[in-house]
N, C-alpha and C. Protein backbone atom coordinates (compact mmCIF):
# COMPACT_ATOMS: atom_id res chain seq x y z
N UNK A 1 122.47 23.29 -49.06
CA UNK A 1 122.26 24.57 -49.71
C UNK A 1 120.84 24.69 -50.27
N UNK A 2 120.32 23.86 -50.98
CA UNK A 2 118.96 23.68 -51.57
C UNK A 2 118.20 23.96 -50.09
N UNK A 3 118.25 22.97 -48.98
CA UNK A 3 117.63 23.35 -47.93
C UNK A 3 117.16 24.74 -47.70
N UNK A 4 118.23 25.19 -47.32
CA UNK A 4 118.53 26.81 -46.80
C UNK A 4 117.83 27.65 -48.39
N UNK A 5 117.71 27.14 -49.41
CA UNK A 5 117.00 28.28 -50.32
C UNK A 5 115.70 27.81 -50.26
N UNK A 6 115.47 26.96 -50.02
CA UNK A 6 113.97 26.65 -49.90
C UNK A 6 113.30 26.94 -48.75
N UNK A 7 113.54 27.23 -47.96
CA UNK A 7 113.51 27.69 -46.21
C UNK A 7 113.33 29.18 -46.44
N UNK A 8 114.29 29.66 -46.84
CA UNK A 8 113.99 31.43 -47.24
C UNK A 8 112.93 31.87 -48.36
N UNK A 9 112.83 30.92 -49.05
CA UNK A 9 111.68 31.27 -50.20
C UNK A 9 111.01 30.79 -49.54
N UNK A 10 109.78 29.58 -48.45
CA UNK A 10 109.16 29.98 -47.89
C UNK A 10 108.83 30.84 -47.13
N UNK A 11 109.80 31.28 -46.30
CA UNK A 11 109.48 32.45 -45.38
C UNK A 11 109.24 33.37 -46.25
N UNK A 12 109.80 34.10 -47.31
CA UNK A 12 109.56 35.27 -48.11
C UNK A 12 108.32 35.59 -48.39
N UNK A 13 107.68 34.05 -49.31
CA UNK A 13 106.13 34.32 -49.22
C UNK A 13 104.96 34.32 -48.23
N UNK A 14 105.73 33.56 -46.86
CA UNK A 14 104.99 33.60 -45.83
C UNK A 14 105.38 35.60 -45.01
N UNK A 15 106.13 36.24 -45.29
CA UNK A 15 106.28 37.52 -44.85
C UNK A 15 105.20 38.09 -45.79
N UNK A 16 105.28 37.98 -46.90
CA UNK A 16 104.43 38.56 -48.22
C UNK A 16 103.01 38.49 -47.45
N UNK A 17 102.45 37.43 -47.31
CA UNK A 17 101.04 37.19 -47.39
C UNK A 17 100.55 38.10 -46.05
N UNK A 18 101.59 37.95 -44.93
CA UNK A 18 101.68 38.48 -43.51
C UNK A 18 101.09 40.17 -44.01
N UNK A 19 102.10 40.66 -44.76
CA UNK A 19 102.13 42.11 -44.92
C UNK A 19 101.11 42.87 -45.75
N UNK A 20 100.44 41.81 -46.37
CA UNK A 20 99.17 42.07 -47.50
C UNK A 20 97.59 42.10 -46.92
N UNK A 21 97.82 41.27 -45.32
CA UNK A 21 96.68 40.92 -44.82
C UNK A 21 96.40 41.44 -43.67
N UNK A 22 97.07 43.04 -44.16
CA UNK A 22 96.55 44.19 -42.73
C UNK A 22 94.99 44.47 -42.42
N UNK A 23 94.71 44.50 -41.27
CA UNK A 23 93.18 44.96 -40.97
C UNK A 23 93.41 46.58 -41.30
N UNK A 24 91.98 46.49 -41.95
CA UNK A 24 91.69 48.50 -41.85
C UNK A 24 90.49 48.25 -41.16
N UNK A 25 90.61 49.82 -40.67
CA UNK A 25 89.47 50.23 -39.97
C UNK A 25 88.43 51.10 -40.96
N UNK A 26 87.42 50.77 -40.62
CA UNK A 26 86.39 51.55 -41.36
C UNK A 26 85.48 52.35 -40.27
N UNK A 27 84.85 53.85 -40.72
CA UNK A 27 84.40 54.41 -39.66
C UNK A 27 83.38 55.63 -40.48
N UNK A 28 82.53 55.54 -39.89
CA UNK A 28 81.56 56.48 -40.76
C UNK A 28 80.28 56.52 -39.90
N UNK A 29 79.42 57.21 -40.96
CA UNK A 29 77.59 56.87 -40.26
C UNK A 29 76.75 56.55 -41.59
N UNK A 30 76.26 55.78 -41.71
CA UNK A 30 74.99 55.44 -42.93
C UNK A 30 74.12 56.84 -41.99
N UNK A 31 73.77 57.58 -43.53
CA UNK A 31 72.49 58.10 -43.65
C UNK A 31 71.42 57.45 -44.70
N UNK A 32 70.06 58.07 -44.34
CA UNK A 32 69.02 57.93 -45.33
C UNK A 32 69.70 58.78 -46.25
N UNK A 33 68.67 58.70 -47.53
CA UNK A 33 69.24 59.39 -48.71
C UNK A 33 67.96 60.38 -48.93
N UNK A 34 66.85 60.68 -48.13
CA UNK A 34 65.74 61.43 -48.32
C UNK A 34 66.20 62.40 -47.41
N UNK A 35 66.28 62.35 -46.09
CA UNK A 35 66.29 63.10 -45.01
C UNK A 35 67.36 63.24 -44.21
N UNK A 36 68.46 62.13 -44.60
CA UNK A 36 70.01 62.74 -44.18
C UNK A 36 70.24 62.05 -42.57
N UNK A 37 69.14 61.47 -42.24
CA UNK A 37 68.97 61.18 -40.61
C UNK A 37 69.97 59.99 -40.77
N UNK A 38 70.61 59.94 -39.69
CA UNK A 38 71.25 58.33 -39.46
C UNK A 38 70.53 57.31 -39.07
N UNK A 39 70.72 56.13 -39.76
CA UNK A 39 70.41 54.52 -40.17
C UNK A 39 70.53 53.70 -38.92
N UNK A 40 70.16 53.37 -38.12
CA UNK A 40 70.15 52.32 -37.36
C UNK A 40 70.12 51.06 -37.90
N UNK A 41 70.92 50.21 -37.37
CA UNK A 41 70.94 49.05 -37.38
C UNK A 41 70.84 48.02 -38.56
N UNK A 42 72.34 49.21 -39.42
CA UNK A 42 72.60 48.68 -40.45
C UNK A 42 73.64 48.00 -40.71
N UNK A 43 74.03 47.25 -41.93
CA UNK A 43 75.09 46.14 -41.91
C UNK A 43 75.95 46.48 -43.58
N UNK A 44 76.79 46.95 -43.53
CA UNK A 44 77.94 47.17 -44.31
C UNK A 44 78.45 46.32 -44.87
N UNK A 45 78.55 46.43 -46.39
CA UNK A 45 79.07 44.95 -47.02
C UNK A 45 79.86 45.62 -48.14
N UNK A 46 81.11 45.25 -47.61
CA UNK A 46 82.45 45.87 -48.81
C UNK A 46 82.38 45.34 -50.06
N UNK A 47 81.98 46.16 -50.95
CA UNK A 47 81.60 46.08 -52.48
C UNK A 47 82.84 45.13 -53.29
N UNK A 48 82.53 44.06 -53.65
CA UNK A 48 83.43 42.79 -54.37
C UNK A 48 84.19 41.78 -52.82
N UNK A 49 83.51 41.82 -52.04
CA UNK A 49 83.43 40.89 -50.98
C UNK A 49 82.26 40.37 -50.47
N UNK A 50 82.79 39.73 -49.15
CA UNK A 50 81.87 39.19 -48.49
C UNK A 50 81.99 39.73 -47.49
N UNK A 51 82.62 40.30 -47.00
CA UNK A 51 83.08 41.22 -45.83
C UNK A 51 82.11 41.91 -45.09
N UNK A 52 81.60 41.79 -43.93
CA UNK A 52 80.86 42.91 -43.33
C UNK A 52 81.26 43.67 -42.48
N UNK A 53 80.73 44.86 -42.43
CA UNK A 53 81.44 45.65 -41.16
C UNK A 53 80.13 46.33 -40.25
């Protein structure tokens, strides 16, 4: 019995972590902030990460 509850409480938190660690998509255009033109060959960094996009 202990087995079998310890087996389901892993899986539970292993479903948890599964369901928390969806990809999003991100989609936009960097502009300049003078002239509004789009940014080439720029690199996106999600604010309180390390994340780039």
């Amino acid at each position: 019995m202990k087995k079998i509850r310890f087996l389901l409480a892993t899986f539970s938190l292993m479903l948890g972590s599964v369901l928390f660690a969806q990809p999003v998509t991100i989609t936009g255009t960097v502009t300049d902030g003078t002239d509004g033109m789009p940014m080439i060959g720029v690199t996106v960094v999600i604010k309180g990460t390390t994340e780039m996009v």
